[in-house]
Protein backbone atom coordinates (compact mmCIF):
# COMPACT_ATOMS: atom_id res chain seq x y z
CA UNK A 1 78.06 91.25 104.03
CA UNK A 2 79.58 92.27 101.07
CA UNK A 3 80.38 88.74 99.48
CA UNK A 4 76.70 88.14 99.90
CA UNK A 5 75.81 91.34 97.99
CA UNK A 6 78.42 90.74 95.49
CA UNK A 7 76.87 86.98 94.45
CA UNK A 8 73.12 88.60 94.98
CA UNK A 9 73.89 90.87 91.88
CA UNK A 10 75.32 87.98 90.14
CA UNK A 11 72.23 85.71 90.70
CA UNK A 12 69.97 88.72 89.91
CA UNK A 13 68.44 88.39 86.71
CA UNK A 14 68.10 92.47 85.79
CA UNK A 15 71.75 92.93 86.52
CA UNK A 16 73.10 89.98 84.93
CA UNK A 17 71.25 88.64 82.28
CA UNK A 18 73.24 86.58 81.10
CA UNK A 19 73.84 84.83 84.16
CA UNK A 20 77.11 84.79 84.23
CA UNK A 21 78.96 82.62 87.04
CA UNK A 22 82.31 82.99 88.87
CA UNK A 23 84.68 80.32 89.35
CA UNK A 24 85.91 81.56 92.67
CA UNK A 25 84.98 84.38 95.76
CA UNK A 26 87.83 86.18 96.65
CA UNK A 27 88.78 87.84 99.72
CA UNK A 28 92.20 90.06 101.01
CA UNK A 29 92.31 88.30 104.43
CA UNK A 30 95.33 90.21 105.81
CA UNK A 31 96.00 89.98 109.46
CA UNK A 32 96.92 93.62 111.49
CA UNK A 33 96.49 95.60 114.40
CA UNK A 34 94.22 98.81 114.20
CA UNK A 35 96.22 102.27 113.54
CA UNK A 36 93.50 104.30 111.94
CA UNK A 37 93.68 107.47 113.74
CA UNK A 38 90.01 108.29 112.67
CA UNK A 39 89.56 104.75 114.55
CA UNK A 40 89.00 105.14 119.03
CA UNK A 41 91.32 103.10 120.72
CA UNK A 42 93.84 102.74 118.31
CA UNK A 43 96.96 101.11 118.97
CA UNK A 44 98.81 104.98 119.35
CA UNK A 45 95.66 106.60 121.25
CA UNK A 46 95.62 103.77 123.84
CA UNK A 47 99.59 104.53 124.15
CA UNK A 48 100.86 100.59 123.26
CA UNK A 49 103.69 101.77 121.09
CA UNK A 50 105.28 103.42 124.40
CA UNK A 51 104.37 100.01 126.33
CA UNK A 52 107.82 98.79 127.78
CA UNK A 53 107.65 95.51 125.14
CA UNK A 54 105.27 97.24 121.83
CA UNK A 55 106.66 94.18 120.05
CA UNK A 56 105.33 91.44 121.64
CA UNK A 57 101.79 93.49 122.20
CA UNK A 58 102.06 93.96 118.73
CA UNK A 59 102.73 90.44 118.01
CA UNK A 60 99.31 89.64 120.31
CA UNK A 61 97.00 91.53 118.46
CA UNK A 62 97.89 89.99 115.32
CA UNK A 63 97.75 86.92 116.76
CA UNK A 64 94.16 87.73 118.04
CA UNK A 65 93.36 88.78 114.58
CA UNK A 66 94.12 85.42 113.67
CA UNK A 67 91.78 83.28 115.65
CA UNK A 68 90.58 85.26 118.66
CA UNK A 69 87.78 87.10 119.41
CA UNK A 70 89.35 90.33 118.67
CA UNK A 71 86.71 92.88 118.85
CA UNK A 72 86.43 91.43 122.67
CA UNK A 73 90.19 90.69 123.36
CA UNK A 74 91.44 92.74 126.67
CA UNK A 75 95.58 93.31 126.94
CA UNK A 76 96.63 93.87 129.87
CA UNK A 77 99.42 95.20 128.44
CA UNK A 78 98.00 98.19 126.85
CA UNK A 79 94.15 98.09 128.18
CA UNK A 80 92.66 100.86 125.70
CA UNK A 81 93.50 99.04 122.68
CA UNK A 82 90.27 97.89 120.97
CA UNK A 83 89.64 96.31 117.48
CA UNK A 84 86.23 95.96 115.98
CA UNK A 85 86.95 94.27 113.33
CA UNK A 86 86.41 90.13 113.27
CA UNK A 87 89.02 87.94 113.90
CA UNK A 88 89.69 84.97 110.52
CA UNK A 89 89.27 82.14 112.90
CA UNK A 90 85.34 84.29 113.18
CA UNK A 91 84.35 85.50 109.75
CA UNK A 92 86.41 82.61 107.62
CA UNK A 93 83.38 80.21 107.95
CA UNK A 94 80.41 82.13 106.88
CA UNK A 95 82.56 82.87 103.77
CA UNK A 96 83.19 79.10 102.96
CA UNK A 97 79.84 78.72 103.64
CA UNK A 98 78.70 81.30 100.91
CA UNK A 99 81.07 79.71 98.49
CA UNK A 100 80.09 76.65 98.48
CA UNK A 101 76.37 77.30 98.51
CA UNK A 102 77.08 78.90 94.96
CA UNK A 103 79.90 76.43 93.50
CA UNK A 104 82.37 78.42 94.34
CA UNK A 105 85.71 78.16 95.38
CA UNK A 106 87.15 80.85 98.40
CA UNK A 107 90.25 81.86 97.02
CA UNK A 108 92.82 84.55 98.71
CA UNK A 109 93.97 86.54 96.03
CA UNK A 110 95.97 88.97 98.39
CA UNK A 111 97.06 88.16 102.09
CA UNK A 112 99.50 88.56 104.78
CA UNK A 113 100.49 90.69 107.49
CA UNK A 114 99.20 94.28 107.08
CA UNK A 115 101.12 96.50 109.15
CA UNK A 116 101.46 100.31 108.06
CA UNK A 117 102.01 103.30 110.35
CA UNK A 118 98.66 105.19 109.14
CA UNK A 119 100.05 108.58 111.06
CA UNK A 120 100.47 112.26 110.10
CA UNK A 121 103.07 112.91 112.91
CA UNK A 122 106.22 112.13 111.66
CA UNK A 123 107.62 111.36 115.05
CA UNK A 124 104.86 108.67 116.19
CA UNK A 125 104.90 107.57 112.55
CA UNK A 126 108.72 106.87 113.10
CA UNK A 127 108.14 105.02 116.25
CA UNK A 128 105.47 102.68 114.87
CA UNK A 129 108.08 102.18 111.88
CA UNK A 130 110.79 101.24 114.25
CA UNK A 131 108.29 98.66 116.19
CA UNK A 132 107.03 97.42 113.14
CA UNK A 133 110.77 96.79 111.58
CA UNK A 134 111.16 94.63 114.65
CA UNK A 135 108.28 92.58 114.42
CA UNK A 136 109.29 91.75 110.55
CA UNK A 137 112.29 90.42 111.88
CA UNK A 138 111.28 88.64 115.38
CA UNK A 139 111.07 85.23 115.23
CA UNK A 140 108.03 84.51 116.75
CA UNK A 141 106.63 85.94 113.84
CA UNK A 142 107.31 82.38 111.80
CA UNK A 143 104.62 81.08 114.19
CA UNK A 144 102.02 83.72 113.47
CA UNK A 145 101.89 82.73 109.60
CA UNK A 146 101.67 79.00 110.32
CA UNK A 147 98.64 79.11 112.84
CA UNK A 148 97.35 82.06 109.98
CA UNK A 149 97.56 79.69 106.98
CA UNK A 150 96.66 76.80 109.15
CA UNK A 151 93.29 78.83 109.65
CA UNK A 152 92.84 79.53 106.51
CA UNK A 153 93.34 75.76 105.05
CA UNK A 154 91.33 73.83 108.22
CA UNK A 155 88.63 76.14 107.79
CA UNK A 156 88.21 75.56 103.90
CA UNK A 157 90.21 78.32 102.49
CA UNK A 158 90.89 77.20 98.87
CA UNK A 159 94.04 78.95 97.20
CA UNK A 160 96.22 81.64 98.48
CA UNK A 161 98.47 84.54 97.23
CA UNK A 162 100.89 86.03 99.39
CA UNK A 163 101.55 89.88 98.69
CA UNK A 164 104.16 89.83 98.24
CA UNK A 165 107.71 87.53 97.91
CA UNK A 166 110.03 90.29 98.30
CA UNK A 167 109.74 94.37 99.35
CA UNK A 168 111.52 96.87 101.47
CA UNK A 169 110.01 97.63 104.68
CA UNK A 170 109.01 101.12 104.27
CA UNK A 171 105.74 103.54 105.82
CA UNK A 172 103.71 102.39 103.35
CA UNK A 173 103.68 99.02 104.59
CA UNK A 174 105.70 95.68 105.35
CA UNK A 175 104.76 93.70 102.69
CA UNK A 176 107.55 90.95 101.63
CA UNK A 177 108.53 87.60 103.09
CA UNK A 178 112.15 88.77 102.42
CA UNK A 179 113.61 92.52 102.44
CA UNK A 180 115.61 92.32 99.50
CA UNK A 181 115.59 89.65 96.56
CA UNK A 182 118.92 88.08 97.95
CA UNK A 183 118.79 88.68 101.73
CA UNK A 184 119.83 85.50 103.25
CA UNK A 185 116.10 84.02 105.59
CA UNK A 186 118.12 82.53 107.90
CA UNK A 187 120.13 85.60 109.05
CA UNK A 188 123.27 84.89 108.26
CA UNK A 189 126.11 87.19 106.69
CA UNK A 190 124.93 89.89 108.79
CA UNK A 191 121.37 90.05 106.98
CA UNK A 192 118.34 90.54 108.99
CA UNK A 193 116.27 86.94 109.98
CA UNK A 194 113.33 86.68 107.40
CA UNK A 195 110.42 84.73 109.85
CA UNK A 196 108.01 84.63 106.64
CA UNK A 197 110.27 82.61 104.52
CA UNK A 198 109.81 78.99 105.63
């Protein structure tokens, strides 16, 4: 919706002119799970961060982020979980679609995983911190970015920037594909595994 009313300005004569083109639409397609307090059935209010495994839940609902139909996705695991937003695999298309119908190329200028503890409470907000520390470091994580760039490419996603290369996990997000600038990826010297950096 809001690519389409950004080119309709641009094609309208009283607002531009000049007429004016772009080179590229850009979207921020970051892949998350919903912790919006002001949001029902967030991932605290349906209770998944006291599930038994949070991680791999956590890990799911990224995934369905990805490429499933999230807004419809059921876990078992933690049932009153809900997401409204559109998966990539979903909206992805319609935005090639628009770019190309106006010369355009669909660029990513920002992208990743998006996972902040959006919490008052310190105490829940230091529980989702110590889940989401985890699922920087698990493994299975590595997989996640491949079928999420894979998306993005085999459904006509043009360039992509990764925010960022390198950043301390803190509440404010977990950004970086490594921790630190010299943390070994592989895990080794007693460094923490870096799944992003392949």
């Amino acid at each position: 919706w809001h690519s389409s009313k950004v080119i309709a300005s641009v094609n309208n004569n009283e607002i531009n002119p000049n007429q004016l083109k772009g080179d590229v639409l850009t979207l921020a397609p970051y892949f998350s799970i919903n912790t919006n307090p002001s949001w029902t059935g967030d991932f605290v209010e349906a209770g998944c961060h006291e599930i038994a495994d949070p991680v791999t839940v956590t890990l799911e609902m990224m995934q369905a982020q990805i490429d499933g139909n999230s807004p419809h996705t059921s876990f078992s695991s933690c049932p009153g979980y809900s997401d409204r937003r559109s998966s990539i695999a979903e909206y992805l298309p319609g935005q090639v679609a628009l770019a190309n119908a106006n010369d355009m190329e669909l660029v990513a200028y920002e992208g990743g995983q998006h996972l902040v503890a959006s919490w008052n409470n310190s105490g829940i907000q230091s529980q989702l911190n110590s889940i989401f520390t985890e699922v920087n470091r698990d493994p299975r994580l590595e997989q996640l970015y491949v079928n999420y760039l894979n998306t993005w490419f085999g459904l006509g996603g043009g360039r992509f920037v990764h925010f960022n290369n390198e950043g301390e996990p803190t509440k404010d997000g977990y950004w970086g594909l490594l921790e630190w600038e010299w943390q070994n990826p592989d895990g080794s010297g007693g460094d923490p595994f870096a799944p992003k950096w392949f």
